[in-house]
PDB file of N, CA and C in Angstrom:
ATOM      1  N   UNK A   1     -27.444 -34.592 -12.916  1.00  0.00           N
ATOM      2  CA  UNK A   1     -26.367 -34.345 -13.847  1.00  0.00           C
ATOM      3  C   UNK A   1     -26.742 -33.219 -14.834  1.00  0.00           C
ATOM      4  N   UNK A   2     -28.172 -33.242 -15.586  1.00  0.00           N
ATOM      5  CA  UNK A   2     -28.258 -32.000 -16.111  1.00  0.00           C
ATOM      6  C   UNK A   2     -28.382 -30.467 -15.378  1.00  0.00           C
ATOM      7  N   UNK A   3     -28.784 -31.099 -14.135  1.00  0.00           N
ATOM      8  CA  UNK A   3     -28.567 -29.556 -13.595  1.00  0.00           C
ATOM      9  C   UNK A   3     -27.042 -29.058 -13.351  1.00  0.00           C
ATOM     10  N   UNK A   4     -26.301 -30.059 -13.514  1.00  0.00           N
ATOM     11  CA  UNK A   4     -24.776 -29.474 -13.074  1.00  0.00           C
ATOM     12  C   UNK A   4     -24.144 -29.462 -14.319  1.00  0.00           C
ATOM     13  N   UNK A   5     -24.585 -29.856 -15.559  1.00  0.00           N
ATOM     14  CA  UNK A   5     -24.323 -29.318 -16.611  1.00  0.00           C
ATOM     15  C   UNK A   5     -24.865 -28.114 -17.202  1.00  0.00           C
ATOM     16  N   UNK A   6     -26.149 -27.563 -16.725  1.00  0.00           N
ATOM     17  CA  UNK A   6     -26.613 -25.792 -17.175  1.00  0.00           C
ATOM     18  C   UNK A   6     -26.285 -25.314 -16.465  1.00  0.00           C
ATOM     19  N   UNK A   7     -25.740 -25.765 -15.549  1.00  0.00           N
ATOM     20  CA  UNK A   7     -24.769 -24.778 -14.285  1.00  0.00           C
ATOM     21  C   UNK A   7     -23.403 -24.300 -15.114  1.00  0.00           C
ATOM     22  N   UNK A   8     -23.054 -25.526 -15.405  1.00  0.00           N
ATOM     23  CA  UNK A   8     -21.480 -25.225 -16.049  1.00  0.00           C
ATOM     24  C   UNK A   8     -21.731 -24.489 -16.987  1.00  0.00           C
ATOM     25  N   UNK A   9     -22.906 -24.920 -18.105  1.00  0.00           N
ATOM     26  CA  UNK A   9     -23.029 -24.084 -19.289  1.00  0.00           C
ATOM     27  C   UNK A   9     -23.036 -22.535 -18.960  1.00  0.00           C
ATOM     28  N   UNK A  10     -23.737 -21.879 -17.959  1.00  0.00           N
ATOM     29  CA  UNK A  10     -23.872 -20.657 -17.380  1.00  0.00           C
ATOM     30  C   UNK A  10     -22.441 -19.930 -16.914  1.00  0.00           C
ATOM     31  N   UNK A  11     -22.123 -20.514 -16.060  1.00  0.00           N
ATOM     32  CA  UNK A  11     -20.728 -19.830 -15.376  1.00  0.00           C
ATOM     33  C   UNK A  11     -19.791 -19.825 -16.619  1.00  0.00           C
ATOM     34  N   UNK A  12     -20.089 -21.032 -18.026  1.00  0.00           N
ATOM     35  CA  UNK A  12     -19.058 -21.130 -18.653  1.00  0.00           C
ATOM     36  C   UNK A  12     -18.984 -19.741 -19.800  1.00  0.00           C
ATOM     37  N   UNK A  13     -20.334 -18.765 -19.553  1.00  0.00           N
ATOM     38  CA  UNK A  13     -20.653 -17.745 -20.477  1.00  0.00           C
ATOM     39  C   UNK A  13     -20.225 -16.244 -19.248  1.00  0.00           C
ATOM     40  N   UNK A  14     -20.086 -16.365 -18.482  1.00  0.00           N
ATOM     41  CA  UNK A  14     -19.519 -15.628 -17.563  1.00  0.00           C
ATOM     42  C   UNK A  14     -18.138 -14.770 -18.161  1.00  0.00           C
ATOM     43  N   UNK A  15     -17.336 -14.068 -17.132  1.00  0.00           N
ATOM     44  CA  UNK A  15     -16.419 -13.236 -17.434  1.00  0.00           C
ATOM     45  C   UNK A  15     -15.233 -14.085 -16.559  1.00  0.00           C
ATOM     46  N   UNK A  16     -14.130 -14.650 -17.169  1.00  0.00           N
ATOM     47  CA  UNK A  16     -13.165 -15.479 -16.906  1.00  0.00           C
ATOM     48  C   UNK A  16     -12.867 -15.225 -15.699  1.00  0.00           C
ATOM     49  N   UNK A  17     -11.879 -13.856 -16.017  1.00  0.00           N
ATOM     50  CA  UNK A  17     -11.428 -12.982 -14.580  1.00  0.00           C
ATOM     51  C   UNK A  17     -12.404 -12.746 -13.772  1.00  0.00           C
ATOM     52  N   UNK A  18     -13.702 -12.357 -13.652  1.00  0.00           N
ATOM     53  CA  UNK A  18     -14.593 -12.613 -12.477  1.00  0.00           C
ATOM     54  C   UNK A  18     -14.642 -13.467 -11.771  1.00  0.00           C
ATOM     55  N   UNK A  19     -15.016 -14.791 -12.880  1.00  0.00           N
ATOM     56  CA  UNK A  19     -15.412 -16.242 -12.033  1.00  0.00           C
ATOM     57  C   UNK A  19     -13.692 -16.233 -11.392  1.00  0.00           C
ATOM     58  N   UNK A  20     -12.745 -16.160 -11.560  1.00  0.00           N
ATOM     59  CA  UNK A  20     -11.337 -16.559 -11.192  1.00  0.00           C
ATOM     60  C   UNK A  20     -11.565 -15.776  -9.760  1.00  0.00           C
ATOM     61  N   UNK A  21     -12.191 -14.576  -9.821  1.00  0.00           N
ATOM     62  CA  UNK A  21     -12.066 -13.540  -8.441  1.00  0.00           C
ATOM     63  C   UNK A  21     -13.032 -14.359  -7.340  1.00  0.00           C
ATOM     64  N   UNK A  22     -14.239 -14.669  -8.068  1.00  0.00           N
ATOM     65  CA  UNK A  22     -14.741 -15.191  -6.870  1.00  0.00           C
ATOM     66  C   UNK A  22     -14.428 -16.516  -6.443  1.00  0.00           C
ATOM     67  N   UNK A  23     -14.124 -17.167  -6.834  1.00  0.00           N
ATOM     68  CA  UNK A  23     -13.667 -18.701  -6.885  1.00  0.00           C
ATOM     69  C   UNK A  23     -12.349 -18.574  -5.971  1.00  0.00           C
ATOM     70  N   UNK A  24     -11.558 -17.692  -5.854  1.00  0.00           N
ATOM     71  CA  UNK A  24     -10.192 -17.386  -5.097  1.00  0.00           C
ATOM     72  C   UNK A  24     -10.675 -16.471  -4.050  1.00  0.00           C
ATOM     73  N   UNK A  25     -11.849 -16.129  -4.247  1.00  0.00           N
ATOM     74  CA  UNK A  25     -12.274 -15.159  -2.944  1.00  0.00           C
ATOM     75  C   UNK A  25     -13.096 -15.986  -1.648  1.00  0.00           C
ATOM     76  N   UNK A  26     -13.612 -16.888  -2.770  1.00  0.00           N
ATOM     77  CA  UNK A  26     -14.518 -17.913  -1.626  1.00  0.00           C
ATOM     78  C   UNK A  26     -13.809 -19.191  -0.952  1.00  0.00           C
ATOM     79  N   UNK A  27     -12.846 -19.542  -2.064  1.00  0.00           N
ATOM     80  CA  UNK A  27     -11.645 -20.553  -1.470  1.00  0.00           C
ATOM     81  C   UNK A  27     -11.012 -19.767  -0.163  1.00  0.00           C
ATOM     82  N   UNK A  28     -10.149 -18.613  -0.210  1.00  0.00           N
ATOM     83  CA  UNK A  28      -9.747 -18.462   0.991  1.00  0.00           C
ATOM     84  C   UNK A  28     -10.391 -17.872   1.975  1.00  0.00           C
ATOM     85  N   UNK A  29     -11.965 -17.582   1.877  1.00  0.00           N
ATOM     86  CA  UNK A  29     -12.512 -17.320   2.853  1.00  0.00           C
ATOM     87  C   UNK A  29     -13.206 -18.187   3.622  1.00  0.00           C
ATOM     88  N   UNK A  30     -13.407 -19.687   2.919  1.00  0.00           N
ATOM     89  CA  UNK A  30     -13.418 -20.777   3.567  1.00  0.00           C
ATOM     90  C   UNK A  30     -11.833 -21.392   4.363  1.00  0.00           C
ATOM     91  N   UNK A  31     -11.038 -20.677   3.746  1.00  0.00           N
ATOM     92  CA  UNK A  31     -10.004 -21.973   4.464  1.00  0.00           C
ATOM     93  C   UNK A  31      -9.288 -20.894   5.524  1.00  0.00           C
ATOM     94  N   UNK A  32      -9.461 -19.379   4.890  1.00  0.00           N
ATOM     95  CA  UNK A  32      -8.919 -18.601   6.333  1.00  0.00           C
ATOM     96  C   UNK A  32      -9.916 -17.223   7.360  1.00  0.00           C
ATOM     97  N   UNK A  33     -11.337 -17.592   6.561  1.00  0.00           N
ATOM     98  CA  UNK A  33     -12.161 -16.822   7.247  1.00  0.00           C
ATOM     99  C   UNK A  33     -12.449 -15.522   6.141  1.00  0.00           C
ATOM    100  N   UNK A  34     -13.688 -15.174   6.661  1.00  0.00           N
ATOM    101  CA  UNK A  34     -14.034 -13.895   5.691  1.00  0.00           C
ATOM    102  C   UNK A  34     -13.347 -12.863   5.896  1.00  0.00           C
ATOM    103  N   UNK A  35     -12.834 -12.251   6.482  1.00  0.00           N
ATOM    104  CA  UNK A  35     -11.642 -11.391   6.113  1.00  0.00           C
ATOM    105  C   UNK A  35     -10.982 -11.841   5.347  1.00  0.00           C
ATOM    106  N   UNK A  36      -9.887 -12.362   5.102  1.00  0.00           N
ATOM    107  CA  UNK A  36      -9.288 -12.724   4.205  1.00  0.00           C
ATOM    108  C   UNK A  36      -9.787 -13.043   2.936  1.00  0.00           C
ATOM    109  N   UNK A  37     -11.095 -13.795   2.835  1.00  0.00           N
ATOM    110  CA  UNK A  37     -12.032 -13.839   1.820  1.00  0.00           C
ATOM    111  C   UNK A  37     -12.176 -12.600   1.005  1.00  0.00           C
ATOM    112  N   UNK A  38     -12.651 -11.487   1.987  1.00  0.00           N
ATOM    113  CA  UNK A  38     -13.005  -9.885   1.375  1.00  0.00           C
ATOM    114  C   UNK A  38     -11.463  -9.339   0.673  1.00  0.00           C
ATOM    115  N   UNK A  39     -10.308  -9.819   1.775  1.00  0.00           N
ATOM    116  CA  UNK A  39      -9.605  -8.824   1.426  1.00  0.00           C
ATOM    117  C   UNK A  39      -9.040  -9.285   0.226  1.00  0.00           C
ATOM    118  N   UNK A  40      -8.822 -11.005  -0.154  1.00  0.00           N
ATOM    119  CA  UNK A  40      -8.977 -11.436  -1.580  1.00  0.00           C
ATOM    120  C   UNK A  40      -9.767 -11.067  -2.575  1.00  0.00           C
ATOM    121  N   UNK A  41     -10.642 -10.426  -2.620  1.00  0.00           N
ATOM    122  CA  UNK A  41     -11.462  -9.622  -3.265  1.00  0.00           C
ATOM    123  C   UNK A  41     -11.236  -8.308  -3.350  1.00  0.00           C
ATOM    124  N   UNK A  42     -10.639  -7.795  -2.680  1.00  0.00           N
ATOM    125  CA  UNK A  42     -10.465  -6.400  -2.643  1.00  0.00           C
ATOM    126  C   UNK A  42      -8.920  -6.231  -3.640  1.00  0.00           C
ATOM    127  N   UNK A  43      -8.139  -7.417  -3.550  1.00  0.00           N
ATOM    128  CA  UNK A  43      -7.147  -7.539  -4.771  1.00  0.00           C
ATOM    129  C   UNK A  43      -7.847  -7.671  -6.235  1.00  0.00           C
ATOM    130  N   UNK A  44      -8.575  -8.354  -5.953  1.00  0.00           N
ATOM    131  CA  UNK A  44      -8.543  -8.583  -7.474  1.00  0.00           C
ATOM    132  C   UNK A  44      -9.083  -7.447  -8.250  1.00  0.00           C
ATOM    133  N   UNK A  45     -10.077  -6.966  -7.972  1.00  0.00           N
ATOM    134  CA  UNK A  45     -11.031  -5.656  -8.184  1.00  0.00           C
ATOM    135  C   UNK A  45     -10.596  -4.508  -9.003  1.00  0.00           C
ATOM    136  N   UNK A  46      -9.297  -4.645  -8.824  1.00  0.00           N
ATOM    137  CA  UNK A  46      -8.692  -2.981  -9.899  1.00  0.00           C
ATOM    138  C   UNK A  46      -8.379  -4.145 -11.315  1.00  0.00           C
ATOM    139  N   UNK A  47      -7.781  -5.270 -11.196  1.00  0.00           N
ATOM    140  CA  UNK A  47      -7.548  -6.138 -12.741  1.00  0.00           C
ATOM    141  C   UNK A  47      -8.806  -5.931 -12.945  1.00  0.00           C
ATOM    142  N   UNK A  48     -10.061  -6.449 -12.434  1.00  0.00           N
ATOM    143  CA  UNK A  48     -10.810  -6.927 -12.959  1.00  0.00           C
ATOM    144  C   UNK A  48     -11.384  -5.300 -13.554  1.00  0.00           C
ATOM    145  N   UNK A  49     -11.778  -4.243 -12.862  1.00  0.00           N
ATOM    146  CA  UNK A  49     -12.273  -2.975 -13.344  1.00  0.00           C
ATOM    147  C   UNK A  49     -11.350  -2.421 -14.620  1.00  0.00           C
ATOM    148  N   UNK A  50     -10.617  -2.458 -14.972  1.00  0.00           N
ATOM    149  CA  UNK A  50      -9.476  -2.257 -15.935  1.00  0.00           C
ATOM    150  C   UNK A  50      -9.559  -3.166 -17.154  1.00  0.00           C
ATOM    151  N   UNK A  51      -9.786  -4.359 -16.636  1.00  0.00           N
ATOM    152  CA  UNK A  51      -9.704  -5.705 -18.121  1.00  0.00           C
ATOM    153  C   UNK A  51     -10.800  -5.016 -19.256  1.00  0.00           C
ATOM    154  N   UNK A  52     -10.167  -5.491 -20.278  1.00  0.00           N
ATOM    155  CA  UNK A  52     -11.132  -5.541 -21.671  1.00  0.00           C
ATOM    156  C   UNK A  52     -12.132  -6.579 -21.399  1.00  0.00           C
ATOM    157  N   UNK A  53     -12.446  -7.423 -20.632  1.00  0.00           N
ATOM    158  CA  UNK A  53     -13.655  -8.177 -20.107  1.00  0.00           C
ATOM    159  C   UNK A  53     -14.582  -6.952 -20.206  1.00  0.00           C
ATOM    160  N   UNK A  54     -14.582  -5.948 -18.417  1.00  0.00           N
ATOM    161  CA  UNK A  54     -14.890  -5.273 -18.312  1.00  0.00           C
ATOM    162  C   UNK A  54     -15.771  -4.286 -19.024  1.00  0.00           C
ATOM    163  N   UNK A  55     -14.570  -4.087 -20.137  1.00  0.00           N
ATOM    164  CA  UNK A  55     -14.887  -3.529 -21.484  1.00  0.00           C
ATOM    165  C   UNK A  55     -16.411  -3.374 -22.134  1.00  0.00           C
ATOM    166  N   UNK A  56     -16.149  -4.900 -22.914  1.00  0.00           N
ATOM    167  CA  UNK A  56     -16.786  -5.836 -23.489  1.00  0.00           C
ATOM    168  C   UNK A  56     -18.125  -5.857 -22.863  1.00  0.00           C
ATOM    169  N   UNK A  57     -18.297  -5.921 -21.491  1.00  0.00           N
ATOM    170  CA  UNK A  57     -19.814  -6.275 -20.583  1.00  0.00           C
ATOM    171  C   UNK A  57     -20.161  -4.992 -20.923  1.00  0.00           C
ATOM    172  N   UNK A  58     -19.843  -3.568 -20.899  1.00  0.00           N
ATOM    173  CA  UNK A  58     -20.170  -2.696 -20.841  1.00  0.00           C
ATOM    174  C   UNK A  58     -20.796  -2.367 -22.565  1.00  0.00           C
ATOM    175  N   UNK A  59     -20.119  -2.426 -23.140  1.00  0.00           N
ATOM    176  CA  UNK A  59     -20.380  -1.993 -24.251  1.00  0.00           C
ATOM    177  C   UNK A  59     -21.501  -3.232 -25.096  1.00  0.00           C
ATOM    178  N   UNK A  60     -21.348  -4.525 -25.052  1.00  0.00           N
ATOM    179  CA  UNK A  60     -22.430  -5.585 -25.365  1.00  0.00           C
ATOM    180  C   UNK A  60     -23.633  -5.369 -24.896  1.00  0.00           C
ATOM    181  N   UNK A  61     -23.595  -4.279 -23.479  1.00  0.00           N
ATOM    182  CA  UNK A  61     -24.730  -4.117 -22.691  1.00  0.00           C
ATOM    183  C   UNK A  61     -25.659  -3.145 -23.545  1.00  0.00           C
ATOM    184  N   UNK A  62     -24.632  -2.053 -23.836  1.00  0.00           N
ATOM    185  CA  UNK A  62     -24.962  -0.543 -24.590  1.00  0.00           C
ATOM    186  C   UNK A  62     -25.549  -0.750 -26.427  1.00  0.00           C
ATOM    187  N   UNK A  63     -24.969  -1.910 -26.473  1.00  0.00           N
ATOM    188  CA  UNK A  63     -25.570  -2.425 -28.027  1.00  0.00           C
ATOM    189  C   UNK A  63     -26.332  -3.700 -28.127  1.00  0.00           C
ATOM    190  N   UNK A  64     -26.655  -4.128 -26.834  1.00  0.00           N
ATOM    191  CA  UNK A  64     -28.200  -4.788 -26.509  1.00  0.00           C
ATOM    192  C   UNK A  64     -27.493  -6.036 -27.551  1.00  0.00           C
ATOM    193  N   UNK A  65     -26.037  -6.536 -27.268  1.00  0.00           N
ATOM    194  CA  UNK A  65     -26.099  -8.142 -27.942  1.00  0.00           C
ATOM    195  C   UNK A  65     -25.232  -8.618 -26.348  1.00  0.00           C
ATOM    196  N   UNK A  66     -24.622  -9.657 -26.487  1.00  0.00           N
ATOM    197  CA  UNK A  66     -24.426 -10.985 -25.998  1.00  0.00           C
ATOM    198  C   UNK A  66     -23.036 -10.468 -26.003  1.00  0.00           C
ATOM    199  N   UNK A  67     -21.938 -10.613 -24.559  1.00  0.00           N
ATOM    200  CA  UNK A  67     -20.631 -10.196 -24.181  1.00  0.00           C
ATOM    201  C   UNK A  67     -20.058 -11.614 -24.801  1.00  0.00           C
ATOM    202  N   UNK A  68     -18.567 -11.037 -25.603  1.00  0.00           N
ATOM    203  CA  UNK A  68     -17.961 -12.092 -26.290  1.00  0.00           C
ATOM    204  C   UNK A  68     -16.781 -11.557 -24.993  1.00  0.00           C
ATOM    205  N   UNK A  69     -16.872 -12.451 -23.919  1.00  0.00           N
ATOM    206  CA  UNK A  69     -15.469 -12.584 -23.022  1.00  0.00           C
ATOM    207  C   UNK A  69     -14.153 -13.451 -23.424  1.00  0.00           C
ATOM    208  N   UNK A  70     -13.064 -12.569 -23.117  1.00  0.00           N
ATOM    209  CA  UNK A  70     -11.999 -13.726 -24.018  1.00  0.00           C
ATOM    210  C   UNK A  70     -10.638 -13.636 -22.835  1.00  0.00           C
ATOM    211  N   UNK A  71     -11.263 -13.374 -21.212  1.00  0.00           N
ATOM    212  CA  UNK A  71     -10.162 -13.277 -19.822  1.00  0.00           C
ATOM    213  C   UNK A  71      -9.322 -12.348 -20.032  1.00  0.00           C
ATOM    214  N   UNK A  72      -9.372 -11.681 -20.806  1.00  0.00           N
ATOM    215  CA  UNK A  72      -8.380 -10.349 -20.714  1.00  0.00           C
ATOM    216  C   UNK A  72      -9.081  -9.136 -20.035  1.00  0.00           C
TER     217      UNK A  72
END
């Protein structure tokens, strides 16, 4: 149980719209094969390159603190 709680704690510091991309990328590439998997991924990829997430990782990176993600 604590390992599946620093799991959650981890993914829960993640980038919303990411975890949403892969989580919808790996769902339908289990239920309709990796193609479809990829090409679910290949949608999401311009939101996600565009979001103020995005942003945020970049620039938290460039000033050496901690990304405040808020799914936009």
């Amino acid at each position: 149980m604590k390992e599946a709680e620093a799991f959650a704690m981890a993914l829960a510091k993640r980038p919303p719209l990411a975890v949403a991309a892969v989580l919808s990328g790996m769902n339908v590439g289990l239920e309709k094969g990796i193609e479809e998997g990829l090409r679910k991924d290949s949608e999401w990829a311009p939101k996600i390159i565009s979001s103020k997430d995005a942003m945020e990782g970049m620039t938290a990176f460039l000033e050496k603190r901690a990304p405040v993600f808020k799914g936009e």
